[in-house]
C-alpha atoms as a PDB file:
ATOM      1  CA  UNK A   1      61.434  33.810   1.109  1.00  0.00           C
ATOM      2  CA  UNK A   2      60.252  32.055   4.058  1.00  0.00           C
ATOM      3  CA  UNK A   3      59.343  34.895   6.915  1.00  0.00           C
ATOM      4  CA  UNK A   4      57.043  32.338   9.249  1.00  0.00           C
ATOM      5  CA  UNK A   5      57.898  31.223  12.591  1.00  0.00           C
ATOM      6  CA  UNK A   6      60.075  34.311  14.047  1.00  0.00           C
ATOM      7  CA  UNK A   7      59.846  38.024  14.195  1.00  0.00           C
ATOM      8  CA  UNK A   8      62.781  39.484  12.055  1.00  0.00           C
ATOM      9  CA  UNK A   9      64.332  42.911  12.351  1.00  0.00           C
ATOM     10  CA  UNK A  10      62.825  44.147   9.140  1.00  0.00           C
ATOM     11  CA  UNK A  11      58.930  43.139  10.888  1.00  0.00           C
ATOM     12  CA  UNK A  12      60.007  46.173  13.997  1.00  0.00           C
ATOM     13  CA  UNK A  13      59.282  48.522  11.397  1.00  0.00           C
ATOM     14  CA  UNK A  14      55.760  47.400  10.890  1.00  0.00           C
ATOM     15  CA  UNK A  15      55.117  46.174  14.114  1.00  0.00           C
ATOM     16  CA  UNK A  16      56.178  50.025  15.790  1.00  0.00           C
ATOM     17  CA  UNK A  17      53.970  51.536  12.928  1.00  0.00           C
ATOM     18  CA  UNK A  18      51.216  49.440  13.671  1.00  0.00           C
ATOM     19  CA  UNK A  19      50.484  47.658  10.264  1.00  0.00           C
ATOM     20  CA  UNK A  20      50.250  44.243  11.813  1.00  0.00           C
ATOM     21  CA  UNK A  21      47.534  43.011   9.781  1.00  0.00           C
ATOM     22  CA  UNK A  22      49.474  42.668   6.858  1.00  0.00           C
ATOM     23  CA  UNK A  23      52.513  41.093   8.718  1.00  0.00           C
ATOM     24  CA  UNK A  24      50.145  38.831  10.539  1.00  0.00           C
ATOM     25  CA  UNK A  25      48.948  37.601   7.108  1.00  0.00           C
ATOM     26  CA  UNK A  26      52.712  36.513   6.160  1.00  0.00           C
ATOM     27  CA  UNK A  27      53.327  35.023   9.478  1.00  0.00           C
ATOM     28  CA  UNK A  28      50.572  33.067   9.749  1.00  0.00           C
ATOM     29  CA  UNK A  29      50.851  31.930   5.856  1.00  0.00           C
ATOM     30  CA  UNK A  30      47.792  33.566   4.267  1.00  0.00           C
ATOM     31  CA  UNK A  31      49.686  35.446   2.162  1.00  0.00           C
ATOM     32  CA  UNK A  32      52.956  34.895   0.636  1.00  0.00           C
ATOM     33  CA  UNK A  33      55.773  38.005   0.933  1.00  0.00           C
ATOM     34  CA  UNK A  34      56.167  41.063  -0.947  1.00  0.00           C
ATOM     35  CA  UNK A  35      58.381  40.531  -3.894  1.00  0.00           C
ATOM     36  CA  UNK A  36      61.204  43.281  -3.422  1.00  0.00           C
ATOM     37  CA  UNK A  37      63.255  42.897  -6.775  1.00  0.00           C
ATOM     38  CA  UNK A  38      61.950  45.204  -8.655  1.00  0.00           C
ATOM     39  CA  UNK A  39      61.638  48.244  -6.127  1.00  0.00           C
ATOM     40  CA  UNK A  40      64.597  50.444  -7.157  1.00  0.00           C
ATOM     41  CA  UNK A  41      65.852  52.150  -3.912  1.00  0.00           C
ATOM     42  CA  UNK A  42      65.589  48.438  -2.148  1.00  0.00           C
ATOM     43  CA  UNK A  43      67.953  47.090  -5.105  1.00  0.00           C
ATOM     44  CA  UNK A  44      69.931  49.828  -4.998  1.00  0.00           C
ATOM     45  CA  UNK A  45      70.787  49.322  -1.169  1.00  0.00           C
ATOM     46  CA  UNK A  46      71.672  46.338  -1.619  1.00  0.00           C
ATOM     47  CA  UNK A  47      74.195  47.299  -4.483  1.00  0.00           C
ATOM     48  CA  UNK A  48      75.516  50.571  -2.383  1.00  0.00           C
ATOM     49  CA  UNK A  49      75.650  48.322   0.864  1.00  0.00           C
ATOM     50  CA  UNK A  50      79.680  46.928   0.098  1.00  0.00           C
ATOM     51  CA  UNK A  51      80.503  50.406  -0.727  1.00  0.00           C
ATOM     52  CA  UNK A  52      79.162  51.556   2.414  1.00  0.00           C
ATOM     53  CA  UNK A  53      80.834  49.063   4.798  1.00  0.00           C
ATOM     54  CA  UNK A  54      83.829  49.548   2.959  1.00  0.00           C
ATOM     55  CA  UNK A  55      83.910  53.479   3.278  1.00  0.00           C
ATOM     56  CA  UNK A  56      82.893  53.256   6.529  1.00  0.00           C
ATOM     57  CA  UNK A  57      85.765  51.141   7.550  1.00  0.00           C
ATOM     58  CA  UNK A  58      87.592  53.899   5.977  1.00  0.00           C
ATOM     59  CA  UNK A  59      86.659  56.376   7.354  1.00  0.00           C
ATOM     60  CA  UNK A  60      86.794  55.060  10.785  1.00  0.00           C
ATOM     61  CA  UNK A  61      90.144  52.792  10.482  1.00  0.00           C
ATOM     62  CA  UNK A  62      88.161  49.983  11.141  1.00  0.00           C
ATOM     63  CA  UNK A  63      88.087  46.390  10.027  1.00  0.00           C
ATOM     64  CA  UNK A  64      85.630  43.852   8.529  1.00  0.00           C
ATOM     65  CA  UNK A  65      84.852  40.994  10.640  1.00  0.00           C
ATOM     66  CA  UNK A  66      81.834  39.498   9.053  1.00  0.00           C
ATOM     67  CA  UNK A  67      79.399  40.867   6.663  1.00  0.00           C
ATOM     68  CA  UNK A  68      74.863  39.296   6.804  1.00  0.00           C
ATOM     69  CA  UNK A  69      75.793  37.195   9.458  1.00  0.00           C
ATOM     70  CA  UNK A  70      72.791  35.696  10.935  1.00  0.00           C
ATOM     71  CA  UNK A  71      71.564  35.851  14.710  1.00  0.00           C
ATOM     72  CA  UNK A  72      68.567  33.827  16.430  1.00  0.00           C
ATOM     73  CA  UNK A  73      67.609  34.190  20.388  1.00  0.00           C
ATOM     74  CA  UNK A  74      64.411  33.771  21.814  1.00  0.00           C
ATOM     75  CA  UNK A  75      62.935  36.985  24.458  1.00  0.00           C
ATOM     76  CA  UNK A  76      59.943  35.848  26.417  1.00  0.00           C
ATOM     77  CA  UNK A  77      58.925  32.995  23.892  1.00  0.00           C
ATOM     78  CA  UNK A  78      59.042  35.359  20.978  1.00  0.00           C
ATOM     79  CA  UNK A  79      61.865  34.147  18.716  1.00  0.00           C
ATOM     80  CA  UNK A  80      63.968  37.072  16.698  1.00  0.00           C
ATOM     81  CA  UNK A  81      65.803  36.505  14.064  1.00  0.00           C
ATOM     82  CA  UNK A  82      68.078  39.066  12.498  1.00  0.00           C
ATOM     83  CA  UNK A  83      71.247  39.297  10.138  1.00  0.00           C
ATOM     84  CA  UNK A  84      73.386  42.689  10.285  1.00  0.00           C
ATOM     85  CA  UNK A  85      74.866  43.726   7.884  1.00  0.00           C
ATOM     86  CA  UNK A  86      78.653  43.998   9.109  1.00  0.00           C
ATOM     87  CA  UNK A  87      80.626  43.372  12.354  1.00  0.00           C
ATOM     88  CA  UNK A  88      83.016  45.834  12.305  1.00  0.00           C
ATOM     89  CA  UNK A  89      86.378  45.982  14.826  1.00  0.00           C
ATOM     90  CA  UNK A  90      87.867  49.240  15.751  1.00  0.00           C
ATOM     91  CA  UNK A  91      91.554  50.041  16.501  1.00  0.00           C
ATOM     92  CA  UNK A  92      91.097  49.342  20.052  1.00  0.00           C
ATOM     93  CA  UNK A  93      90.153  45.878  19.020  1.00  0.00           C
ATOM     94  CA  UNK A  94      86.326  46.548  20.057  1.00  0.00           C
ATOM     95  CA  UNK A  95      83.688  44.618  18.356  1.00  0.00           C
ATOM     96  CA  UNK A  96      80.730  46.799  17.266  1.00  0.00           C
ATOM     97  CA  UNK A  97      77.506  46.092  14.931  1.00  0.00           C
ATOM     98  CA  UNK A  98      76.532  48.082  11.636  1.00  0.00           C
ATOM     99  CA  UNK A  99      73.840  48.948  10.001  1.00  0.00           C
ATOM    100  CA  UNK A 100      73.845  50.354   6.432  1.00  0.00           C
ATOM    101  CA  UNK A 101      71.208  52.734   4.854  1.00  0.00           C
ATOM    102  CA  UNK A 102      70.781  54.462   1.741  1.00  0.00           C
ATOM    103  CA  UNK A 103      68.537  57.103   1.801  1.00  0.00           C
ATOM    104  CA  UNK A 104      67.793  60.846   0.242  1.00  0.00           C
ATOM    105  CA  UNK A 105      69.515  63.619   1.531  1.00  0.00           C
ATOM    106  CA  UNK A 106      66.241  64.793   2.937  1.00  0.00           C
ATOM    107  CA  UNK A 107      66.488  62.557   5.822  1.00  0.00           C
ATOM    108  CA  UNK A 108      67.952  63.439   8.874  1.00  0.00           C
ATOM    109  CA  UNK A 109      70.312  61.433  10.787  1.00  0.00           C
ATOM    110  CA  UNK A 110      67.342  61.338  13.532  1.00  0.00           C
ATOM    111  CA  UNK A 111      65.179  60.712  10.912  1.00  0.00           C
ATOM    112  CA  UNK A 112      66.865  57.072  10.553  1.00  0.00           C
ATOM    113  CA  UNK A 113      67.441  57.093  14.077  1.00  0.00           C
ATOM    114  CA  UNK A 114      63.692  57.247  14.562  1.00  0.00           C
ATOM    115  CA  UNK A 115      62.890  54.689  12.327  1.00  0.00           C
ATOM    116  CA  UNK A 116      65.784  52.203  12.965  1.00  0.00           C
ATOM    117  CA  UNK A 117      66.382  52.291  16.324  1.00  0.00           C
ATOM    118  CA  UNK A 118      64.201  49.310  17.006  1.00  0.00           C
ATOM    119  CA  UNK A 119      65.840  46.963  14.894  1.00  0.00           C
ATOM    120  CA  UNK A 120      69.389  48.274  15.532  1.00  0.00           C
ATOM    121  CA  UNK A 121      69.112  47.610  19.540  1.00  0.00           C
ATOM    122  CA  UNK A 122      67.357  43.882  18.617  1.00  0.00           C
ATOM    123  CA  UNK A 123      70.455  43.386  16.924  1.00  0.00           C
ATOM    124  CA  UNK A 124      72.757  44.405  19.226  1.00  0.00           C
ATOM    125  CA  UNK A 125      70.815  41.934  21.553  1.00  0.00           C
ATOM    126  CA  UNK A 126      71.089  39.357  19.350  1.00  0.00           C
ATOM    127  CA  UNK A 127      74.642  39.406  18.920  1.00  0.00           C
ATOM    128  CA  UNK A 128      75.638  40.467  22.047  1.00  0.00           C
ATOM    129  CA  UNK A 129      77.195  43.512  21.102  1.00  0.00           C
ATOM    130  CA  UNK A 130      77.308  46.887  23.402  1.00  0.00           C
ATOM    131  CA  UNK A 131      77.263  49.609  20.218  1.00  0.00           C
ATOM    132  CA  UNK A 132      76.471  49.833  16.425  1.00  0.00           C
ATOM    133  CA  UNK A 133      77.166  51.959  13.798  1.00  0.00           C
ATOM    134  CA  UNK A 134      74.462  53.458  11.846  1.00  0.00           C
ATOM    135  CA  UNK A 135      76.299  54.454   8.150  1.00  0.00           C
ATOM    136  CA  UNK A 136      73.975  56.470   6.094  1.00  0.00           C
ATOM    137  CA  UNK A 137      74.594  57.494   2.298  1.00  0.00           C
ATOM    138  CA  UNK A 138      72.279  60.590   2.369  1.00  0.00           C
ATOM    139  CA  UNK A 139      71.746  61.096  -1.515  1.00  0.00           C
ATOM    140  CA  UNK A 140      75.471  61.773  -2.597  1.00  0.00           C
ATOM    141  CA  UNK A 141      76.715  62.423   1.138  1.00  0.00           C
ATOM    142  CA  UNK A 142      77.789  59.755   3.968  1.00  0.00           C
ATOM    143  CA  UNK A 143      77.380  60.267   7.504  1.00  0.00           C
ATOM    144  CA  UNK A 144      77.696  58.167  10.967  1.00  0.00           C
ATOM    145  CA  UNK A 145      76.324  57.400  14.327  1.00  0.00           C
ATOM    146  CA  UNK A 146      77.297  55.430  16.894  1.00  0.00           C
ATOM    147  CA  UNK A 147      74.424  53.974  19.362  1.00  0.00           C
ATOM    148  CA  UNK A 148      74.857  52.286  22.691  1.00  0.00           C
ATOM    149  CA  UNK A 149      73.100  49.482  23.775  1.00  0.00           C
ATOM    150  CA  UNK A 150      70.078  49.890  25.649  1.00  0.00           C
ATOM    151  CA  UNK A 151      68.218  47.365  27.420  1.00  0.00           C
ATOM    152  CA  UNK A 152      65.171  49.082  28.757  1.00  0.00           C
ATOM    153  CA  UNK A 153      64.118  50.681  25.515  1.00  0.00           C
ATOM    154  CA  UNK A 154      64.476  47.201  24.010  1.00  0.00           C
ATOM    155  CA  UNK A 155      62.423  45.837  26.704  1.00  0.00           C
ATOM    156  CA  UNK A 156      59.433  48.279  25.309  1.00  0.00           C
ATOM    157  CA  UNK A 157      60.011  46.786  21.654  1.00  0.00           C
ATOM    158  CA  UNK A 158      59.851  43.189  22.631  1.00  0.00           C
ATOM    159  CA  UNK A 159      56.525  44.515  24.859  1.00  0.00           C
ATOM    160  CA  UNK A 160      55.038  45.225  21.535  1.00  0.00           C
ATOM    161  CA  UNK A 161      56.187  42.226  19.813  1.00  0.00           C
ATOM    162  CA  UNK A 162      55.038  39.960  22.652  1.00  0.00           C
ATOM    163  CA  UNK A 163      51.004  41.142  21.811  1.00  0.00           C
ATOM    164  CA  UNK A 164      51.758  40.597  17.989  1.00  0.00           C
ATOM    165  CA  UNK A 165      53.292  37.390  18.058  1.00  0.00           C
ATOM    166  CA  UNK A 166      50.390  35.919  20.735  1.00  0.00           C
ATOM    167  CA  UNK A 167      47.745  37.180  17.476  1.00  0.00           C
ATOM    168  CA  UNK A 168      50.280  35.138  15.590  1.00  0.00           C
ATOM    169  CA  UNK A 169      50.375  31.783  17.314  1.00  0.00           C
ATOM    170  CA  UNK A 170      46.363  31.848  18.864  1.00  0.00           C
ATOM    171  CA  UNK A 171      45.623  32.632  15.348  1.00  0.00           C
ATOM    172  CA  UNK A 172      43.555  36.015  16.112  1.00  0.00           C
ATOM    173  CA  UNK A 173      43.494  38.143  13.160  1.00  0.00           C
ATOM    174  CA  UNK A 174      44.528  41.347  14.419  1.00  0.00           C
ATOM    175  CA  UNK A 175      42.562  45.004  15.249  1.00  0.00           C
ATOM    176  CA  UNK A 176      43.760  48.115  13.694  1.00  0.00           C
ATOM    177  CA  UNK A 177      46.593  49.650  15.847  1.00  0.00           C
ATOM    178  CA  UNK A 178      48.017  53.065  16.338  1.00  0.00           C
ATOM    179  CA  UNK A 179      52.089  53.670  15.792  1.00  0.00           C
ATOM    180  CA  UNK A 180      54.069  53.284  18.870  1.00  0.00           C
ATOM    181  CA  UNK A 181      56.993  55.704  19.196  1.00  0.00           C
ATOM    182  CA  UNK A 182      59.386  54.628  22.329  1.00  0.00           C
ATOM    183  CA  UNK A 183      61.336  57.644  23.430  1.00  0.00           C
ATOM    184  CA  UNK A 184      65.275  56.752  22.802  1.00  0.00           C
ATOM    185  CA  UNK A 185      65.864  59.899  24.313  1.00  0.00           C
ATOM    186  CA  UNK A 186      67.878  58.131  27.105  1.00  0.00           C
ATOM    187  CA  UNK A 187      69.621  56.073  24.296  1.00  0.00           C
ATOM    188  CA  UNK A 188      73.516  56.986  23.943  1.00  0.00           C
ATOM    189  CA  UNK A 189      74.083  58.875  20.492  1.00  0.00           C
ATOM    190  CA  UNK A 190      77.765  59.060  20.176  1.00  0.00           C
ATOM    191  CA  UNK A 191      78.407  58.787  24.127  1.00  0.00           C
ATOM    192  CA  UNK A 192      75.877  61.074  24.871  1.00  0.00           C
ATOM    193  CA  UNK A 193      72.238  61.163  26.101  1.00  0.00           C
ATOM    194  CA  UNK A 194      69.083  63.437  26.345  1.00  0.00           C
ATOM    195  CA  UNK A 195      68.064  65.306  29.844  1.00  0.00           C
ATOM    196  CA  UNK A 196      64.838  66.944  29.990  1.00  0.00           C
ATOM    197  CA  UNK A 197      65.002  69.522  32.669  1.00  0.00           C
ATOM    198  CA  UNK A 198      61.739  70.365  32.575  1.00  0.00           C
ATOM    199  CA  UNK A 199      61.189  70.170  36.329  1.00  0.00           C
ATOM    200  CA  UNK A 200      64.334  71.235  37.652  1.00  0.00           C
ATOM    201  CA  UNK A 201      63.708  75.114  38.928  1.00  0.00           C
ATOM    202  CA  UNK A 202      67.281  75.799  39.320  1.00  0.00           C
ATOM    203  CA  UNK A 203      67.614  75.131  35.438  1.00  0.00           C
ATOM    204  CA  UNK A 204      64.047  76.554  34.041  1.00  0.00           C
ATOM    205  CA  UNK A 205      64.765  80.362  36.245  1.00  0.00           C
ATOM    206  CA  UNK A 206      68.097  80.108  34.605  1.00  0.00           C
ATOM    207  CA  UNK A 207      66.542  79.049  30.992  1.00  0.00           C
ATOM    208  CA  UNK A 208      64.251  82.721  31.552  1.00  0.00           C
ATOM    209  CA  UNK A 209      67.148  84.570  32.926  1.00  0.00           C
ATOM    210  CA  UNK A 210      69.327  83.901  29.732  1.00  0.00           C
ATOM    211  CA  UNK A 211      66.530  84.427  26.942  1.00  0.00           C
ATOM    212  CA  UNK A 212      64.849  87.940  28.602  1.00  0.00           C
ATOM    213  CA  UNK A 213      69.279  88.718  28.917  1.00  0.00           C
ATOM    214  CA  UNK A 214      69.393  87.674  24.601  1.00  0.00           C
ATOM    215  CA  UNK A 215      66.610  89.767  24.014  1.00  0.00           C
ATOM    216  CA  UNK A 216      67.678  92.937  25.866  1.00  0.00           C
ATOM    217  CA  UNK A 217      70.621  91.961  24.413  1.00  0.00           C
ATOM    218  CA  UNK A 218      69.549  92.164  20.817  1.00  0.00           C
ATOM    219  CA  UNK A 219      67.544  95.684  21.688  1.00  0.00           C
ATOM    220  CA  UNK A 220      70.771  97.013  22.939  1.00  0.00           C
ATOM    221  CA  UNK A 221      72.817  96.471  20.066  1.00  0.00           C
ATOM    222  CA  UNK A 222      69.886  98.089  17.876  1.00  0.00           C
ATOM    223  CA  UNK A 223      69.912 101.368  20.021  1.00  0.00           C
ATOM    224  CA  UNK A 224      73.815 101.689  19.944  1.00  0.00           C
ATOM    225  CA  UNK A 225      73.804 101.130  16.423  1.00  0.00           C
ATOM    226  CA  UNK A 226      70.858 103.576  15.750  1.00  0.00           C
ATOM    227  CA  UNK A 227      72.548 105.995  18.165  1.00  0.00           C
ATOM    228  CA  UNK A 228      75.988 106.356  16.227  1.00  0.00           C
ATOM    229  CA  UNK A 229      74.361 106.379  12.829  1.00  0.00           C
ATOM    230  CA  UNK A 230      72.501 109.833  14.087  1.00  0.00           C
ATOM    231  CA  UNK A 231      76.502 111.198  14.212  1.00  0.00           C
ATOM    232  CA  UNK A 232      76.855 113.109  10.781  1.00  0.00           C
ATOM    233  CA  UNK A 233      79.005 112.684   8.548  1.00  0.00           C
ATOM    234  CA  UNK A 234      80.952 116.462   9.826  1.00  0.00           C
ATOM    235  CA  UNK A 235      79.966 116.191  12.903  1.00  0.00           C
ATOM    236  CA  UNK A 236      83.001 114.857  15.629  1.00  0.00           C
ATOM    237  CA  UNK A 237      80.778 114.735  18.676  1.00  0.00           C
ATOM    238  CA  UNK A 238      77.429 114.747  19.729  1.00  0.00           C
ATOM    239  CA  UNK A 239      76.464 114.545  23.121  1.00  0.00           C
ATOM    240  CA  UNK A 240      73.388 114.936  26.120  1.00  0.00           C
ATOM    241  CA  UNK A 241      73.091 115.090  29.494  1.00  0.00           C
ATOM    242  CA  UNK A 242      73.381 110.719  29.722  1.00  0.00           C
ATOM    243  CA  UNK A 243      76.025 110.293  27.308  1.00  0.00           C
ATOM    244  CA  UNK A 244      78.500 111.470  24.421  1.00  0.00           C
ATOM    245  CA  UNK A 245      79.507 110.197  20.926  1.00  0.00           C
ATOM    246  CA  UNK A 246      82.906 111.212  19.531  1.00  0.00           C
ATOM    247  CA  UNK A 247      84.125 109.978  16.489  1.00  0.00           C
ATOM    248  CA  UNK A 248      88.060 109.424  15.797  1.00  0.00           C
ATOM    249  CA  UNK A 249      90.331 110.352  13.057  1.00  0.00           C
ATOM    250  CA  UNK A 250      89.505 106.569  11.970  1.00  0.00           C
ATOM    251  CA  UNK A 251      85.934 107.425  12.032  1.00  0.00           C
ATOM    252  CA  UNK A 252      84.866 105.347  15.076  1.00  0.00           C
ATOM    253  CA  UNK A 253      82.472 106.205  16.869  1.00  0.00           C
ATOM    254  CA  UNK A 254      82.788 105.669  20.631  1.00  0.00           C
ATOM    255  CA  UNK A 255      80.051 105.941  22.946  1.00  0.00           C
ATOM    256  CA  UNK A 256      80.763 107.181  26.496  1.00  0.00           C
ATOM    257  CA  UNK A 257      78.035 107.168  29.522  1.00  0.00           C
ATOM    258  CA  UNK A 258      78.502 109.704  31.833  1.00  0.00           C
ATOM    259  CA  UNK A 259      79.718 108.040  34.950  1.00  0.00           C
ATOM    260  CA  UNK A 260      80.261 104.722  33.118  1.00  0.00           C
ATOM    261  CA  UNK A 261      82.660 103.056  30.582  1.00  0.00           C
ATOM    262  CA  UNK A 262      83.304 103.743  27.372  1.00  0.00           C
ATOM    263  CA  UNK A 263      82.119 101.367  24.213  1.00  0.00           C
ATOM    264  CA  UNK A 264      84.311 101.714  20.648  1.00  0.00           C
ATOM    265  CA  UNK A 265      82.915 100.252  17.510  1.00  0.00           C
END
């Protein structure tokens, strides 16, 4: 397989992680690609992959529209190459990308988000699409995401690829690089986005108001239910200056404070 002369979506992953020395290798043609037929769980994505799409499509009455189509475009004289898996239509008639994954049922949803996200918003780019689908087999179980499109976090992945690919084409064997993790927090996971409220007061006194409430809380319901076990098993009432216990012809114990309300279990 020839994997000179662009950046494909399968290179993010190496890029992001910062193993660029052996991607630099293939791209510049010192060294000839990885031969992937006889790794097991990359075969066996590839054979669970129709299954996928078509229980996705399922699942979500949606449609096949096209299935490893391929997608070029050039960002800041980098050129990106990528082929999705599946074009899917919905039953609004929207267009939207999909990714397929089989992985164990150890990973996490965020776990693939983590490590996909990069390629899943260059392909969205690429084909011009405003969401994807990412369909995960997890083991024996399936699950979904959808992801909206986001153009400043891709603008922090082509950042990254814009260093690599200049190693590439001045031919400048690269230094050892750390991992670069771009925080998709703001990234829309099924509509929805992260807000760190961190810094806003009203939020944080509100944050320490409702945990020191849960833990009085919690103490609370230890002392009432220490409280009416101390009721014997002949005994109807039991009370003190603050407060009395009776117990019912039921056997319920109610708890009442003088001056207050009364509490039935």
């Amino acid at each position: 397989m020839n994997r000179q002369g662009f950046i494909g979506g399968s290179d993010l992953y190496s890029i992001m992680r910062g193993d660029w020395l052996d991607l630099w290798l293939v791209k510049t043609g010192e060294k000839e690609p990885d031969n992937l037929d006889d790794i097991f769980k990359v075969r066996l994505g590839t054979f669970t992959e129709p299954f996928n799409i078509a229980w996705f499509c399922k699942d979500t009455d949606s449609k096949l529209i096209s299935n490893q189509k391929e997608f070029t475009k050039t960002l800041r004289d980098v050129p990106f190459k990528g082929t999705v898996d599946a074009i899917v239509q919905d039953s609004l008639g929207r267009h939207h990308l999909l990714e397929c994954k089989h992985t164990s049922n150890f990973k996490t949803m965020k776990d693939m988000l983590d490590t996909y996200m990069p390629q899943i918003q260059l392909y969205m780019h690429l084909a011009d699409l405003n969401s994807a689908y990412l369909s995960v087999i997890h083991g024996n179980e399936f699950s979904y995401t959808q992801i909206g499109r986001d153009t400043a976090y891709l603008s922090s992945v082509v950042d990254r690829c814009v260093e690599f690919w200049k190693l590439v084409t001045d031919g400048v064997t690269p230094m050892e690089q750390g991992p670069m993790k771009i925080d998709w927090s703001q990234v829309k996971i099924d509509g929805l986005k992260i807000r760190d409220a961190s810094k806003d007061n009203h939020f944080i006194d509100l944050a320490h108001t409702y945990c020191n409430l849960a833990n009085e809380s919690k103490r609370f319901d230890a002392v009432k239910k220490e409280l009416r076990s101390m009721i014997a098993d002949d005994e109807r009432e039991v009370f003190c200056d603050l407060l009395t216990i009776k117990r019912d012809k039921r056997g319920a114990c109610r708890i009442t404070v003088h001056g207050g309300t009364d509490e039935q279990q």
